[in-house]
PDB file of N, CA and C in Angstrom:
ATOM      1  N   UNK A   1      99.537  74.284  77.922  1.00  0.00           N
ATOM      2  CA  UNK A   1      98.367  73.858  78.660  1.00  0.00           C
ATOM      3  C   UNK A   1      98.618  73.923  80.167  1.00  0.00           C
ATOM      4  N   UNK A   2      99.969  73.409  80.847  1.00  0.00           N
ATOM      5  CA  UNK A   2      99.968  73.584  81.935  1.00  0.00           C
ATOM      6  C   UNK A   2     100.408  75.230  82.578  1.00  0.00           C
ATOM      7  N   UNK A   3     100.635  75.896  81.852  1.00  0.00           N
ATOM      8  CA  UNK A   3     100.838  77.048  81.797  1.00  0.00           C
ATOM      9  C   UNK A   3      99.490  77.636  82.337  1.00  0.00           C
ATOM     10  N   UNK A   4      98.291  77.625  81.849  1.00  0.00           N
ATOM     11  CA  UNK A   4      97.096  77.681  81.439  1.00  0.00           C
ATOM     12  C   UNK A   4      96.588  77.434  83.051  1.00  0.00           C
ATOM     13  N   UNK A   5      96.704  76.423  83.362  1.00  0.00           N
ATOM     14  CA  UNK A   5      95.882  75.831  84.500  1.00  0.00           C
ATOM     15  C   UNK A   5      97.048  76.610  85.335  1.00  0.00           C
ATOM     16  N   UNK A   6      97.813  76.366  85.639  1.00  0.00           N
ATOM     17  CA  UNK A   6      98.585  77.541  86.842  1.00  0.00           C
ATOM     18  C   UNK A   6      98.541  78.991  86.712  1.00  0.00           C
ATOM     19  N   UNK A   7      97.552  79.385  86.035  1.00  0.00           N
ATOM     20  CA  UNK A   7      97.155  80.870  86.105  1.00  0.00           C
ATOM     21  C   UNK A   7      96.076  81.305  86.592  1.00  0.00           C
ATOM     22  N   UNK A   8      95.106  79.932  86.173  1.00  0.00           N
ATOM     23  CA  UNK A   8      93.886  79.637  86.759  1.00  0.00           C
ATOM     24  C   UNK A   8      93.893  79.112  88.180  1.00  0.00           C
ATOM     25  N   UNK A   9      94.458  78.456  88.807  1.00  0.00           N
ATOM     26  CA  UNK A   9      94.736  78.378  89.940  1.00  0.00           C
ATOM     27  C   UNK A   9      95.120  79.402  90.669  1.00  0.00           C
ATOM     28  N   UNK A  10      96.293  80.246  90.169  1.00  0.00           N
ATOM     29  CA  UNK A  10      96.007  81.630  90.756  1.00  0.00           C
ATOM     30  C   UNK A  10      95.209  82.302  90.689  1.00  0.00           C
ATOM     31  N   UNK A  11      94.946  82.809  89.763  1.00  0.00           N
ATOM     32  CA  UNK A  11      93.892  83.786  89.430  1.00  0.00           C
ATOM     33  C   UNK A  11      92.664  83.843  90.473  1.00  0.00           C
ATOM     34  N   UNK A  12      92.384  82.011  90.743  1.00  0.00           N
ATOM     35  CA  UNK A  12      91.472  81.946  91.530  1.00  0.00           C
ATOM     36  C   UNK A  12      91.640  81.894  92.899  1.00  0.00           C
ATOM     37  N   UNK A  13      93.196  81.852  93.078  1.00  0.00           N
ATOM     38  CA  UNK A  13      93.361  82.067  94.578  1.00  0.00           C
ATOM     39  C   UNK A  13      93.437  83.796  94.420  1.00  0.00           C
ATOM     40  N   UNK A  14      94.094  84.411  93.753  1.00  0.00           N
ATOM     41  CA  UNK A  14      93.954  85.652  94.162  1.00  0.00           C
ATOM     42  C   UNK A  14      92.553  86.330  94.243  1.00  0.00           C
ATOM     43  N   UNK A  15      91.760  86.212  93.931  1.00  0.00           N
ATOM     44  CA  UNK A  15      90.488  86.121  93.628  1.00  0.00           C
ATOM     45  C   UNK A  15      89.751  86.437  94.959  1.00  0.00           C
ATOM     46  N   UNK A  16      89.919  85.135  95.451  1.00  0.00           N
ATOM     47  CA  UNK A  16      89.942  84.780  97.042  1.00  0.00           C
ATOM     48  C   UNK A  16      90.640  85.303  98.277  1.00  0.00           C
ATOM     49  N   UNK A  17      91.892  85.471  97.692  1.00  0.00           N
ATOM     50  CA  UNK A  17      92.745  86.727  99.084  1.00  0.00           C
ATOM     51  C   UNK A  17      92.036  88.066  98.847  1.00  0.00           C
ATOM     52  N   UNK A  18      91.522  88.502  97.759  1.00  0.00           N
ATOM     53  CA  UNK A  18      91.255  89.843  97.373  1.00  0.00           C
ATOM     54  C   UNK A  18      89.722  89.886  97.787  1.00  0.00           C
ATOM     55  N   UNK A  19      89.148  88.774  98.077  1.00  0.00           N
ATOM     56  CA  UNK A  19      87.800  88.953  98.688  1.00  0.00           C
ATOM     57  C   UNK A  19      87.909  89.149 100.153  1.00  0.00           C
ATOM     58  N   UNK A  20      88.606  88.248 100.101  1.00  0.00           N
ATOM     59  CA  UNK A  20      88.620  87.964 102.252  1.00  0.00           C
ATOM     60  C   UNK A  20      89.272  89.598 102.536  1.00  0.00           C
ATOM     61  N   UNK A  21      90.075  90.327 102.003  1.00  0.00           N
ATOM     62  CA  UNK A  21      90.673  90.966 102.066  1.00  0.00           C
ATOM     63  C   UNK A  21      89.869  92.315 102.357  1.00  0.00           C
ATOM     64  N   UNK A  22      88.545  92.267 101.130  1.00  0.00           N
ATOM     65  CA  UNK A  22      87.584  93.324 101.041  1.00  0.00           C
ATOM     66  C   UNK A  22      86.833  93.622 102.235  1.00  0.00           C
ATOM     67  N   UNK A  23      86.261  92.345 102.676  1.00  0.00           N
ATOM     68  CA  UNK A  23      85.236  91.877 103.388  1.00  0.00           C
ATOM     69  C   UNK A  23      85.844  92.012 104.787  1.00  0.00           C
ATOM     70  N   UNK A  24      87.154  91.880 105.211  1.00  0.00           N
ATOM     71  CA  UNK A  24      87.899  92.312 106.772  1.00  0.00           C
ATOM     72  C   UNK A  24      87.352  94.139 106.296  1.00  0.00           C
ATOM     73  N   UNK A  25      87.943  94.449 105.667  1.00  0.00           N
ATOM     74  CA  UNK A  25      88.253  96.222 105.526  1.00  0.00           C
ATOM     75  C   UNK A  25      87.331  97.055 105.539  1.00  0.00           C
ATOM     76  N   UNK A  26      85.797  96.299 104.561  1.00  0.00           N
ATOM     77  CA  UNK A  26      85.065  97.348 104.403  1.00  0.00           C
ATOM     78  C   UNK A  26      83.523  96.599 104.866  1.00  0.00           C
ATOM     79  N   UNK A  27      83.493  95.095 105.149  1.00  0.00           N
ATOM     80  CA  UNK A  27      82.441  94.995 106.138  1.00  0.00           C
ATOM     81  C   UNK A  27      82.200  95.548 107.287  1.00  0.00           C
ATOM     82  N   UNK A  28      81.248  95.979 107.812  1.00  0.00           N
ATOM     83  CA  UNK A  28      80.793  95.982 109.289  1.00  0.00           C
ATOM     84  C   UNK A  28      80.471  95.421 109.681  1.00  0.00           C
ATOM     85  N   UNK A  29      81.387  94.412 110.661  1.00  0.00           N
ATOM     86  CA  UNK A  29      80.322  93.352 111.891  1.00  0.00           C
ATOM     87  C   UNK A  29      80.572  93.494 113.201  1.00  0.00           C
ATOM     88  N   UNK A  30      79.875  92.793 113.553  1.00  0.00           N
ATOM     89  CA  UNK A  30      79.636  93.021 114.966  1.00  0.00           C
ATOM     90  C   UNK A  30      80.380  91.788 115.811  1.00  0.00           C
ATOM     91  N   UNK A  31      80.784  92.043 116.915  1.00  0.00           N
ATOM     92  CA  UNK A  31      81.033  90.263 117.142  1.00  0.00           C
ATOM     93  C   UNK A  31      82.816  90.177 117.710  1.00  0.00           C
ATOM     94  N   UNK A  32      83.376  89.384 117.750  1.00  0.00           N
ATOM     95  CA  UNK A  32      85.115  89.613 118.272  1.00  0.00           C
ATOM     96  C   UNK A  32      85.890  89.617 117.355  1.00  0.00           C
ATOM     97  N   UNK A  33      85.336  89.562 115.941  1.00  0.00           N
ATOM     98  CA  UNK A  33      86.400  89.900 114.807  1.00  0.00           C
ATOM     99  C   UNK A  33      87.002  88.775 114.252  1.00  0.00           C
ATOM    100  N   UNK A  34      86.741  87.528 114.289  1.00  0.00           N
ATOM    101  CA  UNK A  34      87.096  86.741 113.966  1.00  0.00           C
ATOM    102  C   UNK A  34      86.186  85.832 112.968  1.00  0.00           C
ATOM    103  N   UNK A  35      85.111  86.962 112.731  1.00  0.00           N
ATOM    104  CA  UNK A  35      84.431  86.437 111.586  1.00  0.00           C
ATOM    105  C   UNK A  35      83.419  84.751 111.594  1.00  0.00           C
ATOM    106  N   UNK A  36      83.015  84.777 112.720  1.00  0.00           N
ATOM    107  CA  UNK A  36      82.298  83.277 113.247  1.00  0.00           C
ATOM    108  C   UNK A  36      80.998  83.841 113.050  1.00  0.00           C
ATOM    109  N   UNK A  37      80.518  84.890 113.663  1.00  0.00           N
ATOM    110  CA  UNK A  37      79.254  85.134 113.275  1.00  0.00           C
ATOM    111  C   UNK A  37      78.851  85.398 114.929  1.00  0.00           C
ATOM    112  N   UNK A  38      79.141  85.079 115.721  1.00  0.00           N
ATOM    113  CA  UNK A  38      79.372  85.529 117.446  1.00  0.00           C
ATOM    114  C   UNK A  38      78.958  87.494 117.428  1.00  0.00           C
ATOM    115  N   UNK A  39      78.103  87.532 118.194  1.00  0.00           N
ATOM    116  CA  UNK A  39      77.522  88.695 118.618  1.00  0.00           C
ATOM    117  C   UNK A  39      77.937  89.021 120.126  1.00  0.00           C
ATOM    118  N   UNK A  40      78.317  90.362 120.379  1.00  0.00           N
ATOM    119  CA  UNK A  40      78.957  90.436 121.418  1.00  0.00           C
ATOM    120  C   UNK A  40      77.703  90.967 122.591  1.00  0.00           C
ATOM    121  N   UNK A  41      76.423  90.962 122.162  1.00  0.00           N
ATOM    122  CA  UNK A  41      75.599  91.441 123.191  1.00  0.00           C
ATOM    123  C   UNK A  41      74.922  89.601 123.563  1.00  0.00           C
ATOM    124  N   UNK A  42      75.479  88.929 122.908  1.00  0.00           N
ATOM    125  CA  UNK A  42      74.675  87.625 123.195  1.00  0.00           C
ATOM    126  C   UNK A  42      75.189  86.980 124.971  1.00  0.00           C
ATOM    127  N   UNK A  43      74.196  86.450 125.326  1.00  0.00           N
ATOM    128  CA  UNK A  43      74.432  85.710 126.828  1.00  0.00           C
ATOM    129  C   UNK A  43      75.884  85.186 126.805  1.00  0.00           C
ATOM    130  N   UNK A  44      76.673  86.114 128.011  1.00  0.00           N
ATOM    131  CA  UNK A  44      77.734  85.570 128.223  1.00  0.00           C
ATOM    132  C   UNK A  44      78.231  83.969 129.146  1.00  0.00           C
ATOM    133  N   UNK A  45      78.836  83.494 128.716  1.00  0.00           N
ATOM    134  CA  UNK A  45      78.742  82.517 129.869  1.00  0.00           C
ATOM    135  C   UNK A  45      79.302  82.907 131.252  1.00  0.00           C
ATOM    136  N   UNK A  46      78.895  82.099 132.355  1.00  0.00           N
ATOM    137  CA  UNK A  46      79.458  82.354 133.594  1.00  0.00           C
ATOM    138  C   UNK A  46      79.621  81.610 134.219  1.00  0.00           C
ATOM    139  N   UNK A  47      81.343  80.920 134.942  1.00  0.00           N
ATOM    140  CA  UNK A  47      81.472  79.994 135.773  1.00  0.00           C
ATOM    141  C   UNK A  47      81.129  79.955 136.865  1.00  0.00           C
ATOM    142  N   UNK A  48      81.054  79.201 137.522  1.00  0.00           N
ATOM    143  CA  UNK A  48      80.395  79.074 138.941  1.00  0.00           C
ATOM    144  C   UNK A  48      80.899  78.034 139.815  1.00  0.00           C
ATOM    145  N   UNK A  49      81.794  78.116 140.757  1.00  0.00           N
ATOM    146  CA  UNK A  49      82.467  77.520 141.111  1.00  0.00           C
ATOM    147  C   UNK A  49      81.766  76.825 142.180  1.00  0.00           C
TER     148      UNK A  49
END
């Protein structure tokens, strides 16, 4: 049984590296790559001293 559940725990982490994994490689986004959802044509900020 505990055999069982530590396969499932992997299984479902690999699952999960193998998504994030897909989704860097073969999505297209837009943005600084860090996957926030940030658009790089959006209003930049600007300090002003």
């Amino acid at each position: 049984m505990q055999e069982l559940i530590i396969f499932l725990v992997f299984a479902v982490a690999l699952g999960y590296l193998g998504s994030r994994a897909y989704k860097s490689f073969f999505k297209k986004q837009a943005g600084c790559g860090k996957g926030c959802g940030c658009t790089t044509d959006a209003k930049k900020s600007t300090l002003t001293t």
